[in-house]
Protein backbone atom coordinates (compact mmCIF):
# COMPACT_ATOMS: atom_id res chain seq x y z
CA UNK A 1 30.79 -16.82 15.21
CA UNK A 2 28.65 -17.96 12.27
CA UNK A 3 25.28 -19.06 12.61
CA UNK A 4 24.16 -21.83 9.91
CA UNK A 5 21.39 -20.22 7.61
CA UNK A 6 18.18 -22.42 6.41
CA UNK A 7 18.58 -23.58 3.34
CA UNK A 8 15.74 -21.08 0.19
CA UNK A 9 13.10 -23.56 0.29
CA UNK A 10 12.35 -24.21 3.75
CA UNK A 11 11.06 -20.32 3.99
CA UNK A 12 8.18 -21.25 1.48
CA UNK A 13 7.44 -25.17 3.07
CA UNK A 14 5.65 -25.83 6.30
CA UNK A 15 6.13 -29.57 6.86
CA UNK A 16 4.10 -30.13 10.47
CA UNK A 17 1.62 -27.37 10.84
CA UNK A 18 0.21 -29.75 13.35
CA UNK A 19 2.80 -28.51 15.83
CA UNK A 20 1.12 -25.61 16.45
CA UNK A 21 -2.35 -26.90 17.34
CA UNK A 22 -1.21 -26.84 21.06
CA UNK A 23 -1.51 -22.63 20.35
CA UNK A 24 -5.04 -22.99 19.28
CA UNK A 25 -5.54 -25.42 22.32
CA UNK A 26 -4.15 -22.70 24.68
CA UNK A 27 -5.98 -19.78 23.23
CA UNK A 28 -9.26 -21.53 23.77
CA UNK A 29 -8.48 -22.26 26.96
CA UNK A 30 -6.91 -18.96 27.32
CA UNK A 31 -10.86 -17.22 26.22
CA UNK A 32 -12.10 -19.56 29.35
CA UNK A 33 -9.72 -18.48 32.08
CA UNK A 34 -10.40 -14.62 31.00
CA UNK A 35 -14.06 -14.79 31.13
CA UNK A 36 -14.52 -16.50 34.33
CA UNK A 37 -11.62 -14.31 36.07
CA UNK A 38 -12.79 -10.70 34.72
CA UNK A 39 -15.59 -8.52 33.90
CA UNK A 40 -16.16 -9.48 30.00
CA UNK A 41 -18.71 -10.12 27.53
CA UNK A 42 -17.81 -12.93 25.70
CA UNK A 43 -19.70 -13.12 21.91
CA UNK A 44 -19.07 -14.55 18.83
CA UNK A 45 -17.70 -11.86 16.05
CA UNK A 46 -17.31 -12.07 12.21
CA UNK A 47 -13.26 -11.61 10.84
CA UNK A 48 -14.24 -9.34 8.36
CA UNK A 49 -15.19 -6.61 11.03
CA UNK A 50 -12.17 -8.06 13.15
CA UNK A 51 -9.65 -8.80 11.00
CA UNK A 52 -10.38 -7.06 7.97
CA UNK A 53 -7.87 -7.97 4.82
CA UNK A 54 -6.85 -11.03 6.35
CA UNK A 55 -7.39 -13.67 4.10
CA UNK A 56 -7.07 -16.89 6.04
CA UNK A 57 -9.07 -16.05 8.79
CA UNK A 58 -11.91 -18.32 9.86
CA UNK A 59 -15.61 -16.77 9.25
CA UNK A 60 -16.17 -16.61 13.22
CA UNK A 61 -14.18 -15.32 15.63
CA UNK A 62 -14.35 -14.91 19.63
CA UNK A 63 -14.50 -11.33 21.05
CA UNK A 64 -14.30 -10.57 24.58
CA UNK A 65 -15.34 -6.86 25.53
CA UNK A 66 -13.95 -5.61 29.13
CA UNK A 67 -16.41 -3.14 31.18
CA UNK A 68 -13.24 -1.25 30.86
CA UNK A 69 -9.56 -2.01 28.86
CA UNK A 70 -8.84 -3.16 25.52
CA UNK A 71 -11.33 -5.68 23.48
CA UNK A 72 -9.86 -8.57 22.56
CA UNK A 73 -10.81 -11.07 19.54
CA UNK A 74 -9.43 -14.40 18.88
CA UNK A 75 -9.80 -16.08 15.31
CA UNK A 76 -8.06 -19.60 14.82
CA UNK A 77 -7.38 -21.21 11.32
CA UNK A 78 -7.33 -24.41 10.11
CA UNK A 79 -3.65 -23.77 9.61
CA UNK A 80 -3.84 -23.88 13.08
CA UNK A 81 -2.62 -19.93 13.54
CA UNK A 82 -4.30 -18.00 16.32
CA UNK A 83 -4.73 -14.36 15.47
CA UNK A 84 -5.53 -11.86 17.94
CA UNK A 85 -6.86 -8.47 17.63
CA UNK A 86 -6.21 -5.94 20.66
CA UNK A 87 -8.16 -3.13 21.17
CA UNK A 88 -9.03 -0.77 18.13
CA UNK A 89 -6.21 -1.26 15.52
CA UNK A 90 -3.71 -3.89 16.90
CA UNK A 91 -3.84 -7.33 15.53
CA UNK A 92 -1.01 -10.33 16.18
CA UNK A 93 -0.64 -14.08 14.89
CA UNK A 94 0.67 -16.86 16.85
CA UNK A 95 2.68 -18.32 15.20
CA UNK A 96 3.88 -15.47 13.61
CA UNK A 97 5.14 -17.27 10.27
CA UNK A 98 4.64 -20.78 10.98
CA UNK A 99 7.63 -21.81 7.87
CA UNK A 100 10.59 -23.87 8.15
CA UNK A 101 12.62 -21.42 8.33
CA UNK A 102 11.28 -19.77 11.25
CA UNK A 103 10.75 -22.99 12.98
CA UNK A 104 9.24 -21.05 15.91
CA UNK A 105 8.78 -23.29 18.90
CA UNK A 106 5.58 -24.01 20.14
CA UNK A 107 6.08 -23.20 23.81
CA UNK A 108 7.89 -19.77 22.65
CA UNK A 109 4.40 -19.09 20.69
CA UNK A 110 2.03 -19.86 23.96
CA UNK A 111 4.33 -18.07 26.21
CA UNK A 112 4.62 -14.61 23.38
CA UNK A 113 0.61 -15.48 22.87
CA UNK A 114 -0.25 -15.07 26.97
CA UNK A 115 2.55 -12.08 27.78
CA UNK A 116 1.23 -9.94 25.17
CA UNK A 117 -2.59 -10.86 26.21
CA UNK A 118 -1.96 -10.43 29.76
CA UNK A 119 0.02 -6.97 28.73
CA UNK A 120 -3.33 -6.09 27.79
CA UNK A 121 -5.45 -7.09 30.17
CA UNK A 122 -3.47 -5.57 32.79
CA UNK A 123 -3.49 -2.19 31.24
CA UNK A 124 -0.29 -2.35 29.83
CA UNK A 125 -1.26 -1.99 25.78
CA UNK A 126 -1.19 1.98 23.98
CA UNK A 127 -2.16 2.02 20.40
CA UNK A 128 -1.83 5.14 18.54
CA UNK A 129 -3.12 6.38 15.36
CA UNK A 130 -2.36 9.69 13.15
CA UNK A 131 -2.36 10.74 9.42
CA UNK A 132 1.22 9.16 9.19
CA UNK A 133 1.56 6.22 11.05
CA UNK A 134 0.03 3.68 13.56
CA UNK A 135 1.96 2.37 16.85
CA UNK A 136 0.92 -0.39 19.12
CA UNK A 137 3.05 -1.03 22.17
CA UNK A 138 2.82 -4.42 25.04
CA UNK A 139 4.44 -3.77 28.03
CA UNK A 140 5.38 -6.63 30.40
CA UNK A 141 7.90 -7.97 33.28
CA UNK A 142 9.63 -10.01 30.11
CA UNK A 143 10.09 -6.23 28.72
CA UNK A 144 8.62 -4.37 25.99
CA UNK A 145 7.73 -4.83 22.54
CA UNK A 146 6.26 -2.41 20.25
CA UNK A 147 5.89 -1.62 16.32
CA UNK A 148 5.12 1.53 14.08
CA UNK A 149 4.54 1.75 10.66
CA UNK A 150 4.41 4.61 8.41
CA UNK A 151 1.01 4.69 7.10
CA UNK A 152 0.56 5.93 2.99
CA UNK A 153 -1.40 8.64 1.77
CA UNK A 154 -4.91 8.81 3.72
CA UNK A 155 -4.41 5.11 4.76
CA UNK A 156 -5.52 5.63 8.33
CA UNK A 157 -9.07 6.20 6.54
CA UNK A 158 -8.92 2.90 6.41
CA UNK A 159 -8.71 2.27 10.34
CA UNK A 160 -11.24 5.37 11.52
CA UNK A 161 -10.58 7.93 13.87
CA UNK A 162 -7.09 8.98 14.63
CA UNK A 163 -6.51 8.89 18.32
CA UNK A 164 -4.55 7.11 21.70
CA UNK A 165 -5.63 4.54 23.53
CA UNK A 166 -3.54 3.91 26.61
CA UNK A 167 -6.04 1.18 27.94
CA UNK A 168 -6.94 0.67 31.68
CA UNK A 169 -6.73 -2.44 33.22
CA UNK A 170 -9.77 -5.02 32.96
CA UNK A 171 -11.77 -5.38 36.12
CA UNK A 172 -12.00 -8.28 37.81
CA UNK A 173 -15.01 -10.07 38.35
């Protein structure tokens, strides 16, 4: 079976960002359905505590801080990309590429967007940090997903204190 490959170009060119503002739409309205279902502080951040060495990302973001579970900030671009931040270290963009090549599908982004959010909420995110590497994990009924990456000489300086989180689940209000 062969599978027809995009052409070079269309991994560089983005030719209707607009598709995506439907994410942004659903992470704002995402932010409302969290705070008025669960114990959370909702306050405006700053990206460059956030998302630190992200270039793109807007000057403000949205953080939402559980009594107890994982913090959560959102950031949305211009682009329009969503990026979300989970807990201490983890950080994920919605789309993830956004290029023609990818051509990721708008409803695939919302539905990725609200499993791995809800994954969190519900207790089901780890994130794990050593002298070596860093590991986040999202458990859900759609499965599991989950990255590592080996870290370089005293990079986890970078992120603070080594440690696990396996958060709880938020409360509910």
């Amino acid at each position: 079976m062969e599978f027809d490959q995009p052409d070079e170009d269309a991994y560089g060119r983005v030719t209707n960002p607009e598709r995506y503002q439907v994410v942004a739409e659903a992470a704002t309205a995402l932010v409302g359905s969290l705070v008025d279902a669960f114990d959370v502080v909702q306050s405006s951040g700053d990206s460059a505590v956030d998302f630190p060495n992200w270039r793109d990302a807007p000057p403000k973001t949205i953080r939402l801080v559980p009594n107890a579970g994982a913090p959560l900030a959102f950031a949305i671009t211009d682009f329009p990309v969503v990026g979300v931040r989970f807990g201490e270290w983890g950080k994920e963009t919605f789309p993830s590429c956004g290029c023609d090549a990818c051509d990721e599908q708008p409803s695939d982004v919302m539905r990725r967007m609200n499993d791995l959010v809800e994954a969190a909420v519900d207790g089901r995110y780890e994130e794990e940090l050593t002298k070596r590497m860093f590991r986040i994990s999202f458990t859900g009924s759609w499965g599991r997903q989950s990255s590592e990456r080996r870290l370089k000489r005293r990079e986890w300086r970078d992120y603070g204190q080594p440690g696990l989180h396996k958060w709880p689940r938020w409360p509910r209000r």
